[in-house]
C-alpha atoms as a PDB file:
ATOM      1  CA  UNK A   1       0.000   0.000   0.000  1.00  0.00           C
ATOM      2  CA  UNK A   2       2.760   2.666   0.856  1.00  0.00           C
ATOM      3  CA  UNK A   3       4.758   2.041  -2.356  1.00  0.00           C
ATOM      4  CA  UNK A   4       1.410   2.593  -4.608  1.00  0.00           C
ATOM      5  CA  UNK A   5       0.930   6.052  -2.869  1.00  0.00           C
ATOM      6  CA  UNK A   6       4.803   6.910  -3.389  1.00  0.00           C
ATOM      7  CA  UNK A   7       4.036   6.305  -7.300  1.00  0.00           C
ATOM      8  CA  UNK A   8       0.804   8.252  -7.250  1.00  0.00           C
ATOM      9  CA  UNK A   9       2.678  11.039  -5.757  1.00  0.00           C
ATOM     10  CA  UNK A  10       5.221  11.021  -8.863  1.00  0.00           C
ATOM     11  CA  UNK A  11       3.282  11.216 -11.264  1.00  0.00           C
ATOM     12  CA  UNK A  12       1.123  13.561  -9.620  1.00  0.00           C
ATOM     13  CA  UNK A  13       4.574  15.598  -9.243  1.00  0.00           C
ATOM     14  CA  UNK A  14       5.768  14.723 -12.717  1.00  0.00           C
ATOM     15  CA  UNK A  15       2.508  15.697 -14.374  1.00  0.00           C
ATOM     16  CA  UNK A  16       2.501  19.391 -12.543  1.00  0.00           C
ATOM     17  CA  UNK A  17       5.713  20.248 -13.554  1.00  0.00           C
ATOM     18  CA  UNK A  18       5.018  19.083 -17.076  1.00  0.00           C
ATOM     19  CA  UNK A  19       2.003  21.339 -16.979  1.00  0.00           C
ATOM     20  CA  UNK A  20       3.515  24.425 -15.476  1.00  0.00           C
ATOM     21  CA  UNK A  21       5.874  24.481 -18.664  1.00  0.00           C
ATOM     22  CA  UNK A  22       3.944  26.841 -20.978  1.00  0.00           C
ATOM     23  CA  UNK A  23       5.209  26.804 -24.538  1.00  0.00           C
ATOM     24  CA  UNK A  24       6.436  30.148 -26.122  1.00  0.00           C
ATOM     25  CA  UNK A  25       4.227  32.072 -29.139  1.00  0.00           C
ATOM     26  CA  UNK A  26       5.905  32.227 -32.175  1.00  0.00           C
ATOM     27  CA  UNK A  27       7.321  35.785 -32.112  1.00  0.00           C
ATOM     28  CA  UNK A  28       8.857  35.002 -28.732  1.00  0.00           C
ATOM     29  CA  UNK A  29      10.341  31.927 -30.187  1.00  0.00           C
ATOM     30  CA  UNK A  30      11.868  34.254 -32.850  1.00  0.00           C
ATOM     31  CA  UNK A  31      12.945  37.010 -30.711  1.00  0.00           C
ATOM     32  CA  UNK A  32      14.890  33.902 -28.411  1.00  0.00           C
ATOM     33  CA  UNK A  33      16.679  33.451 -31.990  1.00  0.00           C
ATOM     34  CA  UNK A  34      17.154  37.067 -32.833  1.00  0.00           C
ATOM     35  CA  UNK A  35      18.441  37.625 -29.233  1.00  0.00           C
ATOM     36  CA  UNK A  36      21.054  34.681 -29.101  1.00  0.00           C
ATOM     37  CA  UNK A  37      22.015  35.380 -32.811  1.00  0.00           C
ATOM     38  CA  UNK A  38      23.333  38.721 -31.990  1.00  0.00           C
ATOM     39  CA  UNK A  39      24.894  37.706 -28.949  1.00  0.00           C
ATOM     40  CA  UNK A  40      28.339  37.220 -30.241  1.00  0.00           C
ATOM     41  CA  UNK A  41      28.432  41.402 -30.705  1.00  0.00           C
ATOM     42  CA  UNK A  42      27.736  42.364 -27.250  1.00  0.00           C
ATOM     43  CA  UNK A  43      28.587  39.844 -25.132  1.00  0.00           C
ATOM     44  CA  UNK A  44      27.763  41.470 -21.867  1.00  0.00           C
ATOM     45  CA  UNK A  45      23.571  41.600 -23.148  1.00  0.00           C
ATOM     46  CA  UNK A  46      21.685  39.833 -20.807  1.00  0.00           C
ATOM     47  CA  UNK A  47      17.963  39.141 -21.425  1.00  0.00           C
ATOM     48  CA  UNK A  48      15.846  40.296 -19.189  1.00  0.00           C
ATOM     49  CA  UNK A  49      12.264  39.753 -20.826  1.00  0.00           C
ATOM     50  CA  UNK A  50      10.910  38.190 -23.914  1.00  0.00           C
ATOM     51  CA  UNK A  51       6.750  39.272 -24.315  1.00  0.00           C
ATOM     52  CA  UNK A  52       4.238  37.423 -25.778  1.00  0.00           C
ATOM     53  CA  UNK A  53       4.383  39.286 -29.062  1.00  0.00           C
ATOM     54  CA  UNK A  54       7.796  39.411 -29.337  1.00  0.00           C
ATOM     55  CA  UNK A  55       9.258  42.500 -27.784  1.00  0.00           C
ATOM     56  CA  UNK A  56      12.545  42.177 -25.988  1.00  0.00           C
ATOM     57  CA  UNK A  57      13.776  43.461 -22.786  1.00  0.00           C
ATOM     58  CA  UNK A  58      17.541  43.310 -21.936  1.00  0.00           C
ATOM     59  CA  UNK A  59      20.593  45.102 -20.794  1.00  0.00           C
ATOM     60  CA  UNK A  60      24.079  45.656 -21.622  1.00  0.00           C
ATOM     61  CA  UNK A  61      27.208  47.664 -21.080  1.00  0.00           C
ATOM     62  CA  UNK A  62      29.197  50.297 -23.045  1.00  0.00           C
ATOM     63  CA  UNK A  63      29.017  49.716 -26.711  1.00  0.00           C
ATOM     64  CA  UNK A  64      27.422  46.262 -26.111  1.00  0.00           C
ATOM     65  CA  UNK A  65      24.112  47.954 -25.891  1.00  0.00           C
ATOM     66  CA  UNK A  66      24.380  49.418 -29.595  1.00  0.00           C
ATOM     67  CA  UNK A  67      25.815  46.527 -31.166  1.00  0.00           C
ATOM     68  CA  UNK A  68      22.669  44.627 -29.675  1.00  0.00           C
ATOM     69  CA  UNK A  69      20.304  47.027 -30.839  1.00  0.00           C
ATOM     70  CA  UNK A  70      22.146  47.346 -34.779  1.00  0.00           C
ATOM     71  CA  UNK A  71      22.147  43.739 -34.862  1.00  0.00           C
ATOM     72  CA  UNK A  72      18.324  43.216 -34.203  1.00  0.00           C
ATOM     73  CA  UNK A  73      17.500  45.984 -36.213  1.00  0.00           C
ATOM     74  CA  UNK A  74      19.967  44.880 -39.169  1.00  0.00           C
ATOM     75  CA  UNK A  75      19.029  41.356 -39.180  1.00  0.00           C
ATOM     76  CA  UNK A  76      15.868  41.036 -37.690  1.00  0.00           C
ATOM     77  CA  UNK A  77      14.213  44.266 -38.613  1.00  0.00           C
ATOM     78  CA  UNK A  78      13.117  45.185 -35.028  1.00  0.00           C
ATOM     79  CA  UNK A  79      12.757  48.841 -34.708  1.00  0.00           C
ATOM     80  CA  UNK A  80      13.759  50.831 -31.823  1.00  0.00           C
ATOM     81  CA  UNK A  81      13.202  53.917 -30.491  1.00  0.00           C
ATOM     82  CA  UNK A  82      16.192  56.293 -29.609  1.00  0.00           C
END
């Protein structure tokens, strides 16, 4: 009896954390991509937020924050305000 409630309890534990994992839209998915692609010119960017329709939210230092911000709008055509 104890060992049937120990494997109810796993899967019970299993199957939450499998549900609390929400899947990302399609623009964040391509702003993850866009992000991590132009990574390699300002390797101090961190990301701080990725929005349901795609905006992104990080910081950087010094010149890091330009080269970010040329990259995504070079590449990935995501405009930004100066």
């Amino acid at each position: 009896m104890k060992r049937g409630r120990l494997v109810t309890l796993a899967v019970v534990l299993v199957g939450g954390a499998a549900a609390s994992c929400v899947a990302m839209t399609p623009l964040q998915e391509r702003a993850w991509h866009a992000f991590q692609d132009c990574r390699e010119g300002a390797r101090t960017a961190q990301l701080r937020e990725v929005t349901p329709d795609g905006r992104i939210g990080f910081e950087a230092e010094g010149g890091d924050m330009a080269n970010m911000k040329q990259c995504l709008r070079e590449r990935w055509g995501y405009p930004f305000v100066n």
